[in-house]
Every structure is written in structure tokens, then in C-alpha cells.
C-alpha atoms as a PDB file:
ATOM      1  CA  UNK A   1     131.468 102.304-115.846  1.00  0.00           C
ATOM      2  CA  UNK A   2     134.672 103.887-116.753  1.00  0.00           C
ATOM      3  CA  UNK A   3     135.487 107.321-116.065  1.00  0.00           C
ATOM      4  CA  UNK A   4     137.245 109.101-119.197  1.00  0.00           C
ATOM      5  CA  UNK A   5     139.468 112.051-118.854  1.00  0.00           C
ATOM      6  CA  UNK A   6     138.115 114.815-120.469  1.00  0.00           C
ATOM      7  CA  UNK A   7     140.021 116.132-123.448  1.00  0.00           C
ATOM      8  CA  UNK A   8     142.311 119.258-122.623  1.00  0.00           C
ATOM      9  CA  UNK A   9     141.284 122.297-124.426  1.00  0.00           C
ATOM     10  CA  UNK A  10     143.408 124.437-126.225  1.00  0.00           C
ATOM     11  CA  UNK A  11     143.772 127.790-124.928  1.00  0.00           C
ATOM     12  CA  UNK A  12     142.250 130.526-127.153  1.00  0.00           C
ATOM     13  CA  UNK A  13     143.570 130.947-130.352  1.00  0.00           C
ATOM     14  CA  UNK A  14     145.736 133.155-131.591  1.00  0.00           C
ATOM     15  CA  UNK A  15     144.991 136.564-132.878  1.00  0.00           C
ATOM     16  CA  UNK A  16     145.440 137.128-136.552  1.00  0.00           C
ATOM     17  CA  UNK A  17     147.874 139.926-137.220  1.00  0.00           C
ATOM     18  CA  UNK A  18     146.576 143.199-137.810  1.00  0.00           C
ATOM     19  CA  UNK A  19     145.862 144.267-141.597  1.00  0.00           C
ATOM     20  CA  UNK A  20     145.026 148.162-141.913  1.00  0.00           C
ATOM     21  CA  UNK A  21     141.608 149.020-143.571  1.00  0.00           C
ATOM     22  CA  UNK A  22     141.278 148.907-147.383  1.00  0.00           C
ATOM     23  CA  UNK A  23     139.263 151.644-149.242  1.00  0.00           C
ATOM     24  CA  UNK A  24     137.259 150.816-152.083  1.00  0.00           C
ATOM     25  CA  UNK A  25     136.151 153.460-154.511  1.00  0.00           C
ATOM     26  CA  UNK A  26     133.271 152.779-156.057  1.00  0.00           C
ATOM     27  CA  UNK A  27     132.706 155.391-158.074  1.00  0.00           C
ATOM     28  CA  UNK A  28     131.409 159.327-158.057  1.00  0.00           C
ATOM     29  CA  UNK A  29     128.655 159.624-154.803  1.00  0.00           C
ATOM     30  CA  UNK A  30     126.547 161.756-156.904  1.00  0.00           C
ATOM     31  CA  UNK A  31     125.985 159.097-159.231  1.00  0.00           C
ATOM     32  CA  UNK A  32     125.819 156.104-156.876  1.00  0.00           C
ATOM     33  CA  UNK A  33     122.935 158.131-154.383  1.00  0.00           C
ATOM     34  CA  UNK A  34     121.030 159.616-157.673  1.00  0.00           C
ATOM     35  CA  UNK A  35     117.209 158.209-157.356  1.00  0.00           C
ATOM     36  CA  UNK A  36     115.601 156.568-159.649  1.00  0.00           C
ATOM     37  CA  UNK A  37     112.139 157.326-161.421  1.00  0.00           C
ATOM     38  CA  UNK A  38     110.631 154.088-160.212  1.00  0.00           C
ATOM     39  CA  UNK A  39     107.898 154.030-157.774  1.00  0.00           C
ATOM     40  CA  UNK A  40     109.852 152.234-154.789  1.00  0.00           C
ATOM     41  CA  UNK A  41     109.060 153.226-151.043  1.00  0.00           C
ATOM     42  CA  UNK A  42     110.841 156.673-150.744  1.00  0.00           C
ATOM     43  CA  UNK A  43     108.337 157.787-153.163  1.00  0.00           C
ATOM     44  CA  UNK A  44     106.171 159.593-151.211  1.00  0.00           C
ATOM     45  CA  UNK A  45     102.965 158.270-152.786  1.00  0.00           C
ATOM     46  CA  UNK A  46     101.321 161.303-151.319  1.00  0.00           C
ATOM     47  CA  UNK A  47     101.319 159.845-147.589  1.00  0.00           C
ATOM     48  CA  UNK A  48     103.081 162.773-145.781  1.00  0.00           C
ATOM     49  CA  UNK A  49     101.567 163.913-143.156  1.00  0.00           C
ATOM     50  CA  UNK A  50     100.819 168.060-142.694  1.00  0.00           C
ATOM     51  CA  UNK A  51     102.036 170.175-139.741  1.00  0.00           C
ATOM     52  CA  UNK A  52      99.392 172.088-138.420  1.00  0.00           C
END
């Protein structure tokens, strides 16, 4: 049984070089958080609780 030299690692890898966050408009925030009239799970559905 032969006894095989494990393979030398590689030391960690280099870091990439530093790239300064991008911002990406996507449009008015009024318009992109408006609600819709659909019946979806902030609804309410009448399930809030009163304060007594």
C-alpha cells in the first residue's frame, strides 16, 4: 500500500477588486408601492383584532 502525497492547496484566492455600488432607478416610489384592488393577504379580510 502506497502512501500518496497529498496535493498542495492553493492558498486562498485572491480578492476581486473593489467595484463601487450601482443604483438602479426603477421608477417613481409612489407608483411602484401603490396597492392593488386584488384581494391578496394585506387585505385585511376583516381579521383585525380590537383594542379593548
Amino acid at each position: 500500500m502506497e502512501h500518496q502525497q497529498p496535493e498542495p492547496r492553493e492558498g486562498p484566492q485572491p480578492k476581486k477588486p473593489y467595484s463601487p455600488p450601482r443604483v438602479v432607478e426603477y421608477g417613481n416610489v409612489a407608483k411602484l408601492t401603490r396597492g392593488s384592488n386584488g384581494n391578496g393577504a394585506d387585505a385585511g379580510n376583516g381579521m383585525t383584532m380590537m383594542c379593548l
